[in-house]
N, C-alpha and C. Protein backbone atom coordinates (compact mmCIF):
# COMPACT_ATOMS: atom_id res chain seq x y z
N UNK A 1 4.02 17.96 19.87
CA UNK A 1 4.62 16.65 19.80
C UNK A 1 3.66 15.64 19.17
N UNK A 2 2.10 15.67 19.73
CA UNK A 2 1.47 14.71 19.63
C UNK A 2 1.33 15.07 18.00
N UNK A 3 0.99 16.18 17.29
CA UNK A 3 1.16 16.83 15.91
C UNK A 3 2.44 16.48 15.13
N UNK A 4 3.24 16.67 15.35
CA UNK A 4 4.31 15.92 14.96
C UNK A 4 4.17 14.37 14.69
N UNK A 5 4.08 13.54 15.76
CA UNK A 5 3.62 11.89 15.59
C UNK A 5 2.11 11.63 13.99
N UNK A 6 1.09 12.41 14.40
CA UNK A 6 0.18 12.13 13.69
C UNK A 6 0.70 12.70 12.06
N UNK A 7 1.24 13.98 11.95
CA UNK A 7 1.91 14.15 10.32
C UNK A 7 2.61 13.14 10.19
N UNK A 8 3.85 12.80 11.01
CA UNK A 8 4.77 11.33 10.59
C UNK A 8 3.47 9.98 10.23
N UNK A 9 2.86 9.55 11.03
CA UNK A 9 2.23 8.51 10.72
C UNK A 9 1.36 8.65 9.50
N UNK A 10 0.78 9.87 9.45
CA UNK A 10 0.00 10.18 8.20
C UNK A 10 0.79 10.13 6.66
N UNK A 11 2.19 10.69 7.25
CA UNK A 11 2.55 10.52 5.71
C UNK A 11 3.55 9.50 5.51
N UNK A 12 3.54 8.29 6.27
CA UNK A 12 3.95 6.87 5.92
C UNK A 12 2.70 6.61 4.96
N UNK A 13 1.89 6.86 5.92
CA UNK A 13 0.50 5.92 5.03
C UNK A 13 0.04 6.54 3.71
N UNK A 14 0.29 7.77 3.56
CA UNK A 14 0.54 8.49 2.06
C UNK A 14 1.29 7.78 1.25
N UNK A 15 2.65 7.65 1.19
CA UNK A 15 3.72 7.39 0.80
C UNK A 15 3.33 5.65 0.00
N UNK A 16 3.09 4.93 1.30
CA UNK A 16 2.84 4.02 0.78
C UNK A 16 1.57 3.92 -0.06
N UNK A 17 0.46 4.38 -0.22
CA UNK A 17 -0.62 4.13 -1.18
C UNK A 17 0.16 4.81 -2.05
N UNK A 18 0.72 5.59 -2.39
CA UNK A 18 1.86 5.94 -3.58
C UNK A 18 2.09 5.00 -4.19
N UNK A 19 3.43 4.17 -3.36
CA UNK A 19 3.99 2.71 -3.99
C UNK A 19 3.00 2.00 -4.30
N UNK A 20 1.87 1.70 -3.80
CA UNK A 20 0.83 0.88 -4.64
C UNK A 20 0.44 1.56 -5.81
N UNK A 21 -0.45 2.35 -5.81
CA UNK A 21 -0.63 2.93 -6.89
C UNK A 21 0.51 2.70 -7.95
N UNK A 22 1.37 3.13 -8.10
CA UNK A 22 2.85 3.22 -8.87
C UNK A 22 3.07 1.84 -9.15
N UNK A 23 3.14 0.90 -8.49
CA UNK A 23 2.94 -0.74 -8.82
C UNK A 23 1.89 -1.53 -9.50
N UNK A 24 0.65 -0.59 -9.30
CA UNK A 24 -0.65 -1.31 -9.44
C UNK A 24 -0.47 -0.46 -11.56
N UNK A 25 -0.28 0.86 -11.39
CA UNK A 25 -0.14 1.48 -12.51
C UNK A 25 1.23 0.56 -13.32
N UNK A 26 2.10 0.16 -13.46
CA UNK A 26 3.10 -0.11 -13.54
C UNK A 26 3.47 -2.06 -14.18
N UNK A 27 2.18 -2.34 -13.74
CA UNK A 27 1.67 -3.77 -13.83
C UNK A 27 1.06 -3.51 -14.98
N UNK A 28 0.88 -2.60 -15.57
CA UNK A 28 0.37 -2.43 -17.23
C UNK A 28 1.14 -2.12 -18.25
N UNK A 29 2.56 -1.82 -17.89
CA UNK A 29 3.38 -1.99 -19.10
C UNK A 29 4.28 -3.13 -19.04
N UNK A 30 3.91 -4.09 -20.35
CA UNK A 30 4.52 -5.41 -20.58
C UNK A 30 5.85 -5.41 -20.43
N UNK A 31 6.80 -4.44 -20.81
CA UNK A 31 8.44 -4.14 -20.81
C UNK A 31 9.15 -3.90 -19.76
N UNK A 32 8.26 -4.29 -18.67
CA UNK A 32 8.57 -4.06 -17.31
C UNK A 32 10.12 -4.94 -16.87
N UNK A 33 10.81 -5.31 -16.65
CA UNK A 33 11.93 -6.11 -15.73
C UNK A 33 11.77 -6.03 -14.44
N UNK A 34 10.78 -6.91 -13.99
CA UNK A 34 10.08 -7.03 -12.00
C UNK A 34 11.60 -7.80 -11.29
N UNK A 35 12.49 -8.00 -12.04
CA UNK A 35 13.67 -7.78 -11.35
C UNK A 35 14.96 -7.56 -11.40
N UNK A 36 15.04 -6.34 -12.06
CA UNK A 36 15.74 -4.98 -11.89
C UNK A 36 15.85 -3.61 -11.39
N UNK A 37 16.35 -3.23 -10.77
CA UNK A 37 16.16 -2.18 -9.58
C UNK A 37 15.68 -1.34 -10.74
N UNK A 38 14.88 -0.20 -10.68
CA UNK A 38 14.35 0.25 -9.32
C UNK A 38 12.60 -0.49 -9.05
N UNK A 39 12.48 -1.35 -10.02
CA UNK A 39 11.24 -2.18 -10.13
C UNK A 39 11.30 -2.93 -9.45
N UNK A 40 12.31 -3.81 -8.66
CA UNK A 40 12.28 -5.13 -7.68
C UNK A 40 12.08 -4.33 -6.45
N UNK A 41 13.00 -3.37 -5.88
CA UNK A 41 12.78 -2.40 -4.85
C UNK A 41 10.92 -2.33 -4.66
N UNK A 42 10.29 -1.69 -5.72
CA UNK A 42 9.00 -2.08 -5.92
C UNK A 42 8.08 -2.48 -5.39
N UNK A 43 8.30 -3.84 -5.76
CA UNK A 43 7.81 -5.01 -5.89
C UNK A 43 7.86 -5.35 -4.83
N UNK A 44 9.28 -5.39 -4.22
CA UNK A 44 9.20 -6.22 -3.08
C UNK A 44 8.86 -5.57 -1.96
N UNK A 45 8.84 -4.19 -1.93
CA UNK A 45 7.84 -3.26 -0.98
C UNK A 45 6.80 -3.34 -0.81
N UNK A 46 6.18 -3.52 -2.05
CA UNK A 46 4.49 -3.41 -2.06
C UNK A 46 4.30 -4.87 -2.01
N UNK A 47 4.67 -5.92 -2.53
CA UNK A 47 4.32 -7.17 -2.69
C UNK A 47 4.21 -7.84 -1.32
N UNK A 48 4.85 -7.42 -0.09
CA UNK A 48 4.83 -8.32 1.06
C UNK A 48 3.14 -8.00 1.65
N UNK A 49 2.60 -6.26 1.43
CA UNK A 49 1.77 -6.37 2.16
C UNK A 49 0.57 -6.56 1.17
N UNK A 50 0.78 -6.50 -0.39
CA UNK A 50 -0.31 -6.82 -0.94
C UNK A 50 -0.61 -8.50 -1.23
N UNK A 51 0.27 -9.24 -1.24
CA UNK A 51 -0.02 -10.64 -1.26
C UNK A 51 -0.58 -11.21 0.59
N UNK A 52 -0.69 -10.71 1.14
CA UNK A 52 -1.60 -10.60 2.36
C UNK A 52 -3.00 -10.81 1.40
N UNK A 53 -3.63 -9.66 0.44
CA UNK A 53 -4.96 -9.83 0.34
C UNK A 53 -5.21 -10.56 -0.56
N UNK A 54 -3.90 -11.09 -1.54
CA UNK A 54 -3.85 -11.90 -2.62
C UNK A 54 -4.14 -13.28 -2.11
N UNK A 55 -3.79 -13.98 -1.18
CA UNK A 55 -4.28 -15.09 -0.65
C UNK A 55 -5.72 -14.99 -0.37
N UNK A 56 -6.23 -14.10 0.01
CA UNK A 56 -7.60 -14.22 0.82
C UNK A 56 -8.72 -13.86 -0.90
N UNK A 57 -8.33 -13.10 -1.66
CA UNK A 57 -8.99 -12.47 -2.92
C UNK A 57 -8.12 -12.99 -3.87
N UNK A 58 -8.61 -14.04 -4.44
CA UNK A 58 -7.68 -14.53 -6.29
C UNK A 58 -8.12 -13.34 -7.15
N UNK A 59 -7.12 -13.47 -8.28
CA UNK A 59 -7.77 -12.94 -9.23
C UNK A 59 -9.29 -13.39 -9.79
N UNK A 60 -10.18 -11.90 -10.20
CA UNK A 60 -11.25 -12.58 -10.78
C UNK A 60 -11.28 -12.46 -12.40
N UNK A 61 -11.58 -13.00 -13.02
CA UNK A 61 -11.61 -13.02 -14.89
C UNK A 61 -10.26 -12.40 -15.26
N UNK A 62 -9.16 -12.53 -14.38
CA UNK A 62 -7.59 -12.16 -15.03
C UNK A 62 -7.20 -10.69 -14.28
N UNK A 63 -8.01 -9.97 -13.18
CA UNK A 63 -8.15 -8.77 -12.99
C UNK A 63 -7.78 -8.86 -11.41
N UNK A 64 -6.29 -8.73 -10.84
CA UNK A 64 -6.32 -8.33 -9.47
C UNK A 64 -6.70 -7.12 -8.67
N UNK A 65 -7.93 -7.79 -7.75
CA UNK A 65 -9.22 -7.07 -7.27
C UNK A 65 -8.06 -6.51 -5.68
N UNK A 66 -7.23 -7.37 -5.21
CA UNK A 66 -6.62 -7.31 -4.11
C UNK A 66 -6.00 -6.10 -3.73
N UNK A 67 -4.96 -5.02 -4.88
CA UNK A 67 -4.64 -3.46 -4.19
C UNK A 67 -6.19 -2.90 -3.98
N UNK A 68 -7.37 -3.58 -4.39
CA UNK A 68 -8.07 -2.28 -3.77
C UNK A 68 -8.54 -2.56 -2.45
N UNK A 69 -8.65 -3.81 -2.27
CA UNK A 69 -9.03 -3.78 -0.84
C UNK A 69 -7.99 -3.68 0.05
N UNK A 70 -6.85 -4.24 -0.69
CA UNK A 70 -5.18 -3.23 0.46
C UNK A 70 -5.22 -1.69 0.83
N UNK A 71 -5.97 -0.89 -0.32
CA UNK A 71 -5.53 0.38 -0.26
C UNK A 71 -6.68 0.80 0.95
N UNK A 72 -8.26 0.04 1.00
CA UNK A 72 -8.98 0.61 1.92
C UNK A 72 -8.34 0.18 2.85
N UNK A 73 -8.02 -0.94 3.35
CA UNK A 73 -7.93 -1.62 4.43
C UNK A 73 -6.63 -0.50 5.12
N UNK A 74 -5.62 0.02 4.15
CA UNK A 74 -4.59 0.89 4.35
C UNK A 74 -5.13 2.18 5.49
N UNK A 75 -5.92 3.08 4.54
CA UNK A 75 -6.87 3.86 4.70
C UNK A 75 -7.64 3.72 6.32
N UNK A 76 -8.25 2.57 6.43
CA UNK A 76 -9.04 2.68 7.47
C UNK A 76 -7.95 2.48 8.91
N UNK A 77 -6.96 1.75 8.67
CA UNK A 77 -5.49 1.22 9.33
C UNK A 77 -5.04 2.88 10.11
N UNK A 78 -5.01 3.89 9.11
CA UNK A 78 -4.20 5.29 9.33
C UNK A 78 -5.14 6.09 9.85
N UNK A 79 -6.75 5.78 9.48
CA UNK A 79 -7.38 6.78 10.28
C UNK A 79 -7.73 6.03 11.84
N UNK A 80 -7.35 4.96 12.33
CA UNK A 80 -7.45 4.13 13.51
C UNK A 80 -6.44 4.44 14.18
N UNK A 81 -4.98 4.22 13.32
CA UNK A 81 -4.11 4.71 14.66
C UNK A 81 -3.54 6.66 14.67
N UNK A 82 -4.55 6.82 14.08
CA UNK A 82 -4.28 8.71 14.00
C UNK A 82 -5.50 9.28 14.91
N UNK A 83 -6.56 8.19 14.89
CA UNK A 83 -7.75 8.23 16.32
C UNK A 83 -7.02 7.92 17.48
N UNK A 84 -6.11 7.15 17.50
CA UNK A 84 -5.32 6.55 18.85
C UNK A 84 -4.45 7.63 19.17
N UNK A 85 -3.90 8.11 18.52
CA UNK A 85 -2.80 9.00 18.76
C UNK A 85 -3.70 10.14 19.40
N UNK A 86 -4.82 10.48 18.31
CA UNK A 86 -4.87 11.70 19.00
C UNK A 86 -6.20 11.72 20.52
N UNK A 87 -6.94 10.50 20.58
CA UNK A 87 -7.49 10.57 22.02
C UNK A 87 -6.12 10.89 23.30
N UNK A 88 -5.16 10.09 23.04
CA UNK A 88 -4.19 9.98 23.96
C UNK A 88 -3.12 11.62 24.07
N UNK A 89 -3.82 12.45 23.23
CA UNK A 89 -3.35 13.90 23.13
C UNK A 89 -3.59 14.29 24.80
């Protein structure tokens, strides 16, 4: 059971550094339409939790520094509650 919980939680947090990645990659082709499906879907997935670090980190010299500290902060997030899960095994 408790194996079960920790694969589910593990591969939310997969999934989503996916959608970043895929957004962060995706932010480099100019011909983009950021709102037309399946790009707004996107956007507006990844955008709620990456403008979290966008307030705290501006862009620096034109270059958003912010998915990378989303993606650790992601990262350290999944191995904290996959420590929780599994002391409570």
């Amino acid at each position: 059971m408790v194996n079960n919980l920790i694969f589910v939680v593990n591969s939310f947090f997969q999934i989503y550094f996916w959608l970043i990645l895929v957004r962060c990659l995706l932010s480099f082709v100019p011909s983009i339409d950021w709102y037309k499906q399946p790009f707004a879907g996107l956007r507006d997935c990844t955008d709620l939790y990456l403008n979290l670090f966008r307030k705290i980190i501006p862009p620096f010299g034109g270059i958003d520094f912010s998915p990378i500290i989303a993606v650790i902060a992601l990262q350290i997030l999944n191995y904290i509650l996959i420590w929780i899960i599994f002391m409570f095994k």
